[in-house]
Every structure is written in C-alpha cells, then in structure tokens.
Protein backbone atom coordinates (compact mmCIF):
# COMPACT_ATOMS: atom_id res chain seq x y z
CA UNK A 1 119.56 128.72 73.65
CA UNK A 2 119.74 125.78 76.25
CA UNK A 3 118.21 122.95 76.14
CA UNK A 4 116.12 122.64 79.11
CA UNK A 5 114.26 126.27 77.04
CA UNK A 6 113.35 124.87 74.79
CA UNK A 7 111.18 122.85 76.37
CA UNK A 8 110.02 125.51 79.08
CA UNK A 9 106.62 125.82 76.49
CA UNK A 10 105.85 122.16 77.81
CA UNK A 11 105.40 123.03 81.76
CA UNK A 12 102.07 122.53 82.83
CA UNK A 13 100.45 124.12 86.17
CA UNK A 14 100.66 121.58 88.65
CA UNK A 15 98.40 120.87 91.80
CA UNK A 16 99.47 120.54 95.81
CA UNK A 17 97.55 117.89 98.07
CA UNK A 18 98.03 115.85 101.19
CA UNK A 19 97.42 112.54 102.07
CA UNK A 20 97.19 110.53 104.83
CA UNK A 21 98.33 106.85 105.97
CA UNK A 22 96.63 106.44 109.15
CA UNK A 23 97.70 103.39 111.36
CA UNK A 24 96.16 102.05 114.75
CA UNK A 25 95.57 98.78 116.37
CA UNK A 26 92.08 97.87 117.15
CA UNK A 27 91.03 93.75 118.21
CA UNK A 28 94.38 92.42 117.40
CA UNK A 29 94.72 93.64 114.19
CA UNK A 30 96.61 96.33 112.30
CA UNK A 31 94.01 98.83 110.76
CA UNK A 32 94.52 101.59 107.99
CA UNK A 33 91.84 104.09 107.37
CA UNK A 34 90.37 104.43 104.29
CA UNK A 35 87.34 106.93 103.02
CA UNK A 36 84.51 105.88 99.95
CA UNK A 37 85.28 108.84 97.30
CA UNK A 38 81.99 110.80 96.85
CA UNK A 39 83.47 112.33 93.68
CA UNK A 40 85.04 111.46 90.45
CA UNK A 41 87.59 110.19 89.46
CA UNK A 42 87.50 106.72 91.23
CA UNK A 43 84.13 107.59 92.53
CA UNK A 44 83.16 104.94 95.17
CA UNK A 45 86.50 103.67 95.55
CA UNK A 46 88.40 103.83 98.38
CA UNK A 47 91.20 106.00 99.26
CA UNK A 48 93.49 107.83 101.78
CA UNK A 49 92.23 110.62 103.33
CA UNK A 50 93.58 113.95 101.66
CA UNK A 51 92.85 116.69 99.61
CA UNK A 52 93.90 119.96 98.11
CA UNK A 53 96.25 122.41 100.11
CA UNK A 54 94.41 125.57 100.63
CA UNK A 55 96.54 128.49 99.60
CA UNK A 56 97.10 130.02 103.04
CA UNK A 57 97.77 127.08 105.13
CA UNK A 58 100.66 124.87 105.95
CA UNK A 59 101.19 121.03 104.59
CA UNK A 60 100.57 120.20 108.39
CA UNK A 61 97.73 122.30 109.05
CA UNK A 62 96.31 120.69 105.81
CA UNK A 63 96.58 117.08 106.74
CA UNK A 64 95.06 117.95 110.07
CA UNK A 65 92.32 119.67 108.54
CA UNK A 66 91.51 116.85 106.07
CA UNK A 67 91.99 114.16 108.71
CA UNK A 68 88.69 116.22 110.68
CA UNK A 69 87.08 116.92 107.48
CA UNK A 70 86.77 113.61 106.04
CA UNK A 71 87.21 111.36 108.92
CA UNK A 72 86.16 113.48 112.26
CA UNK A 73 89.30 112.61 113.96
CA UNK A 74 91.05 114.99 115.64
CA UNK A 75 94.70 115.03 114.42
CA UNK A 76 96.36 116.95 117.61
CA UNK A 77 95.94 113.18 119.77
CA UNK A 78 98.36 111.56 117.06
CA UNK A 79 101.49 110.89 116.19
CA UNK A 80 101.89 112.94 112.47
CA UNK A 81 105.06 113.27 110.30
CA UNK A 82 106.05 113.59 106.46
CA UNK A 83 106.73 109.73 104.39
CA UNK A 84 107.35 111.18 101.03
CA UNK A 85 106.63 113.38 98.31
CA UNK A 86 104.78 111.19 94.99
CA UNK A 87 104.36 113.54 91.90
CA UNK A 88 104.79 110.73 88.78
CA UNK A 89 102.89 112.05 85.79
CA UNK A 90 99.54 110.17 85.53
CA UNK A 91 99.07 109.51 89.12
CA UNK A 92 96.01 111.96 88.92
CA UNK A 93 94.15 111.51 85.96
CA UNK A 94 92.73 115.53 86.48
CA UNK A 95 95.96 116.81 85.92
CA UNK A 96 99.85 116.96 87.20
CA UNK A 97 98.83 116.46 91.04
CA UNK A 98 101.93 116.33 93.78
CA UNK A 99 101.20 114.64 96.91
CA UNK A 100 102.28 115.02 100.25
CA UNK A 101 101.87 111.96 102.19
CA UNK A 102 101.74 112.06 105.90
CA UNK A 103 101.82 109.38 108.83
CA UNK A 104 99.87 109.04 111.32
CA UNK A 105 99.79 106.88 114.07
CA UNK A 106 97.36 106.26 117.28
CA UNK A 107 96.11 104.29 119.76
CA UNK A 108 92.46 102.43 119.32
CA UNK A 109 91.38 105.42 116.81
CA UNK A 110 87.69 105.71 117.07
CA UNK A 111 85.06 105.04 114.40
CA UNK A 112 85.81 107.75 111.62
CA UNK A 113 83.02 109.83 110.20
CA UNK A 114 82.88 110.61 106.56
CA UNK A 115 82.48 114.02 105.41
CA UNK A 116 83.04 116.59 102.42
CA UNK A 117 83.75 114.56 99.44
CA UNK A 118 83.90 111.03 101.66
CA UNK A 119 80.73 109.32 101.41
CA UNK A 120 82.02 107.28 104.24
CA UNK A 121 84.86 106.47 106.49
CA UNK A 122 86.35 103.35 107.75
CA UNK A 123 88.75 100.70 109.19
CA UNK A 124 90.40 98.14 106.91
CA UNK A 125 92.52 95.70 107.86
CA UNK A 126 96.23 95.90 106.62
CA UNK A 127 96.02 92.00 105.20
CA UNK A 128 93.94 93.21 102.59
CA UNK A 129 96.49 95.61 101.40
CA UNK A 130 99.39 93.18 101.92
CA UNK A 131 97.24 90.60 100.01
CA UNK A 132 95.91 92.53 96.45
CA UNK A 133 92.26 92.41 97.64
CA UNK A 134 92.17 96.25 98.42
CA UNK A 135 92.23 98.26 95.85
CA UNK A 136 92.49 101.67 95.88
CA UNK A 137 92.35 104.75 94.12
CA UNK A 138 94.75 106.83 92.09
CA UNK A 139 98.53 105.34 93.36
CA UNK A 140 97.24 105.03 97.36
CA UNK A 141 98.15 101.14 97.52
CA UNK A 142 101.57 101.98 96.76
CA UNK A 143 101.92 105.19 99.54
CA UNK A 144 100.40 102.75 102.14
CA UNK A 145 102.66 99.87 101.30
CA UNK A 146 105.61 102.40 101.80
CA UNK A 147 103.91 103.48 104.66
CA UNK A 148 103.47 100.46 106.16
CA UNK A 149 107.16 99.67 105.75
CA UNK A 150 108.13 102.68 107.60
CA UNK A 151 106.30 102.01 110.34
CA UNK A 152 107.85 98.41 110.99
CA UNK A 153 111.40 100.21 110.28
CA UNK A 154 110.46 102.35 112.80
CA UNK A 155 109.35 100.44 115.39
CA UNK A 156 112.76 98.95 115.20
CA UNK A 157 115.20 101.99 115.93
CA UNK A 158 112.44 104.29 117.28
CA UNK A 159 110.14 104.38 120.48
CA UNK A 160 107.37 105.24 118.36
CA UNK A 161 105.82 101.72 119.42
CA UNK A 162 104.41 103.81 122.22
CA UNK A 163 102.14 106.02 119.83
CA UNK A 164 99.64 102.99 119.54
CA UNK A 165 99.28 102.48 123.01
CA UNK A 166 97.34 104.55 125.44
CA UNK A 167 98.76 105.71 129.03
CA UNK A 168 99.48 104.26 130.82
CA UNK A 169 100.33 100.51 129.53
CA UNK A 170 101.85 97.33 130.33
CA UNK A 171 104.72 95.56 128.63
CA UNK A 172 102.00 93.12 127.13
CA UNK A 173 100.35 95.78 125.25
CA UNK A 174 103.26 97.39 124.14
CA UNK A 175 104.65 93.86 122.68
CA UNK A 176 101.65 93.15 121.24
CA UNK A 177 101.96 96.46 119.34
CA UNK A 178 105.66 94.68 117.47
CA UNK A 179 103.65 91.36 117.24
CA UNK A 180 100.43 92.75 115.25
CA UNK A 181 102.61 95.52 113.09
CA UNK A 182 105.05 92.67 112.47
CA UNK A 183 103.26 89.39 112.41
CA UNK A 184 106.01 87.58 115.07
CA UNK A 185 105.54 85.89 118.10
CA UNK A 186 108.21 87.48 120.42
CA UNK A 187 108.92 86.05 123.72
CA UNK A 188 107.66 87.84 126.34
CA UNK A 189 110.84 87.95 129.10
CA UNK A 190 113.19 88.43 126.39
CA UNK A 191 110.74 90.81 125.19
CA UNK A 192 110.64 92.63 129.05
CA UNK A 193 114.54 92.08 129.17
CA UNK A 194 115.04 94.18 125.65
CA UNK A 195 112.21 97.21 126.41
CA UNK A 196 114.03 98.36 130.77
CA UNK A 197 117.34 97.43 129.55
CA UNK A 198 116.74 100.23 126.79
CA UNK A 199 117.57 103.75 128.49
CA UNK A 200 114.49 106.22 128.24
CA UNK A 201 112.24 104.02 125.92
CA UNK A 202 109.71 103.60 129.14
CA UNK A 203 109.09 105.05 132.26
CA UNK A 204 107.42 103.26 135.17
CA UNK A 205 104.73 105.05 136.32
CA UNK A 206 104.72 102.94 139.99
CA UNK A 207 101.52 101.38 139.55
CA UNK A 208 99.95 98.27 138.75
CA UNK A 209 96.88 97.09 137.08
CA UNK A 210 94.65 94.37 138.54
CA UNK A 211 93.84 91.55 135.30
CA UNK A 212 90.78 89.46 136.31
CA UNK A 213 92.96 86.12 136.78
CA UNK A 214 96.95 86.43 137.49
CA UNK A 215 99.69 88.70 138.71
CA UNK A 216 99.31 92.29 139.12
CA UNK A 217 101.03 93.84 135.81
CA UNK A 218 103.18 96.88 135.80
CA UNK A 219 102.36 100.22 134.02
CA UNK A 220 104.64 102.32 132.01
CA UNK A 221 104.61 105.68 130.08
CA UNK A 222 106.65 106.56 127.37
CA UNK A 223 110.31 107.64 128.06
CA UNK A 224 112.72 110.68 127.26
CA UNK A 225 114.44 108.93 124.59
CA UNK A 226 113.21 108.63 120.66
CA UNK A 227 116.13 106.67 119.16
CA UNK A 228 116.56 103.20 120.56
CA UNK A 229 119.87 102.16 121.52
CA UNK A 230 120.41 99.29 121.41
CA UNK A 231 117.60 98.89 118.54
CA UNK A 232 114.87 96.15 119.07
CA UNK A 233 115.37 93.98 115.62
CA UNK A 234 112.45 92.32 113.82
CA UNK A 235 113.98 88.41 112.92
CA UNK A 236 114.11 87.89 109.57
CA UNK A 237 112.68 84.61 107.41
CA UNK A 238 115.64 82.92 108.35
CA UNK A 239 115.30 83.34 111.97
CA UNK A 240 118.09 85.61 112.41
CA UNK A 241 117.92 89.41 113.53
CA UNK A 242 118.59 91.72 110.38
C-alpha cells in the first residue's frame, strides 16, 4: 500500500471562507477596516470582514456579500482581487478552516455598519497594525500585513494608485495617495514629471478645479494602461530607488 494511504484515515472535513483586507484613505491617513466579532471564538475582538462560503456562490460573490453583510458597503464601487490562500492547521480553533483573502481598495470609504455576527464596524488606522497595538483575531494581523505589502508593491508597477482617489482628481491627491500608503515625502514636479511622462496611467479630463488660495489645478481620470512602464519606485532606507 502507499504511503500517503495509510494516512488517508487522518483527513479531516475542512471549511471554505473569505476574508477581506479593505484599504482607503480618509484625513491623511491609511485606514483598514476592521469588524467587533459578535460570536465566539475571539468574541469582541476585532477582525477582517469574512465569513463562510455559501455552497452555491462564487469566492467573489462571497466577499461581496460579506463586505454588505457585515460592513454595509457596497463592494461593486471597489477595486477587489484575490492576495492569497491561508489554510495552516490551527488558524481556526473550530476546525481545519481555509481562507480566501481578498483586497479591496477605495476611495474615502464611508462609515461601515456592522451587521450579522459584527457587533460593529470600523476604521483603524494602519500604524496600529504596523506597530503591535492591534490585535486581531484568529491569524488576521498577518493577512493584513501581507496585504498591506501588496498594496505598496503595487502602487509601484501598477496604476492601481487611482482606486483611492475619486474622479476626477488632481496630481496632489493622487501623490498624496504614494505618500500616506508609503510614508515618503515625494517631490511634487518630479512627482508631476514621473505620473504624464507614464503612457496611459492618467488622462486629462480638460478641466480645472478652483482651490480657495492659488493656481487653478488640473484634473485627471484614470488611463488605459494597468502596468506602469516605466514603474514609479518607492526609495528605499538608504535613499536609493529599489
């Protein structure tokens, strides 16, 4: 008999949930959003938002659901795609649980309302994550620290930048989208120079918007193009670009 039979008598049924690592920017700072379990295990702790896959519905369709169910957001205005796949034995104290993380990204996200199992919904800002002061349930701190990488990877070789920032915007907003996500100071005109030399990352839209003090400051919508080329490069401790 082969080996992997013999230990066939040891395979345990196994659960299927999403969860999400939601992202905006909201007074200058880089938010996640987090729900207040209602139920055990790790009642009262906070968490992703997420849940069990319901038997006839997609991953997607499941992540969008949850996302209304336990935050009342509505999922379609965002920016949503797969991180990763986290099934280590333990993560779930009911049982062998696998996760399907998603991301999900949007501009000014409005205050979340809890619901289902979520006593409540809510903002938190990233620095507590970064920092060890938020702690979460089951292995969420983990997901969201990958997540959070991701996002400043992507930001680098990706126009997805433009999913925190609402339509039209100006080149301010959308640099102060790389300076909150990745705590630099960029300078603005080489900032300006970078963003129109790069083909399809923004499209003018031909009209301006009227600050209360200053010069008249050009809008833009996001372009054709997803891949940056050539990539916009966070600096690295040393001051250089990676």
């Amino acid at each position: 008999m082969d080996d992997w039979l013999k230990d066939s008598d040891e395979v345990e049924a196994s659960w299927l949930t999403v969860d999400l690592a939601i992202f905006t920017v909201r007074d200058g700072q880089l938010m996640v959003l987090l729900v207040e379990r209602g139920l055990e295990p790790f009642l009262g702790k906070p968490a992703m938002p997420g849940g069990y896959v319901q038997k006839n519905e997609t991953l997607r369709d499941g992540a969008l659901r949850e996302l209304a169910e336990e935050a009342g957001i509505d999922g379609s205005r965002l920016h949503l795609e797969q991180l990763g796949t986290y099934a280590d034995p333990g993560r779930d104290p009911r049982g062998r649980v696998v996760t399907v993380a998603y991301l999900a990204l949007g501009p000014d996200l409005p205050d979340p309302v809890g619901g289902t199992d979520a006593e409540r919904a809510f903002w938190a800002p990233v620095a507590g994550l970064e920092d060890g002061t938020l702690h979460l349930a089951f292995d969420h701190r983990e997901i969201l620290t990958e997540a959070l990488e991701e996002v400043r990877r992507k930001l680098e070789y990706t126009a997805v930048a433009t999913a925190f920032c609402e339509e039209p915007f100006t080149l301010t907003e959308l640099r102060t989208v790389y300076q909150v996500i990745w705590g630099q100071n960029l300078d603005p005109s080489n900032f300006r120079r970078k963003v129109l030399s790069t083909t399809g990352f923004v499209q003018s839209t031909g009209d301006q918007r009227l600050p209360p003090t200053g010069r008249p400051a050009a809008l833009y919508r996001r372009g054709q193009a997803w891949l940056l080329s050539p990539p916009l490069l966070r600096a690295t401790t040393s001051g250089r670009r990676d």
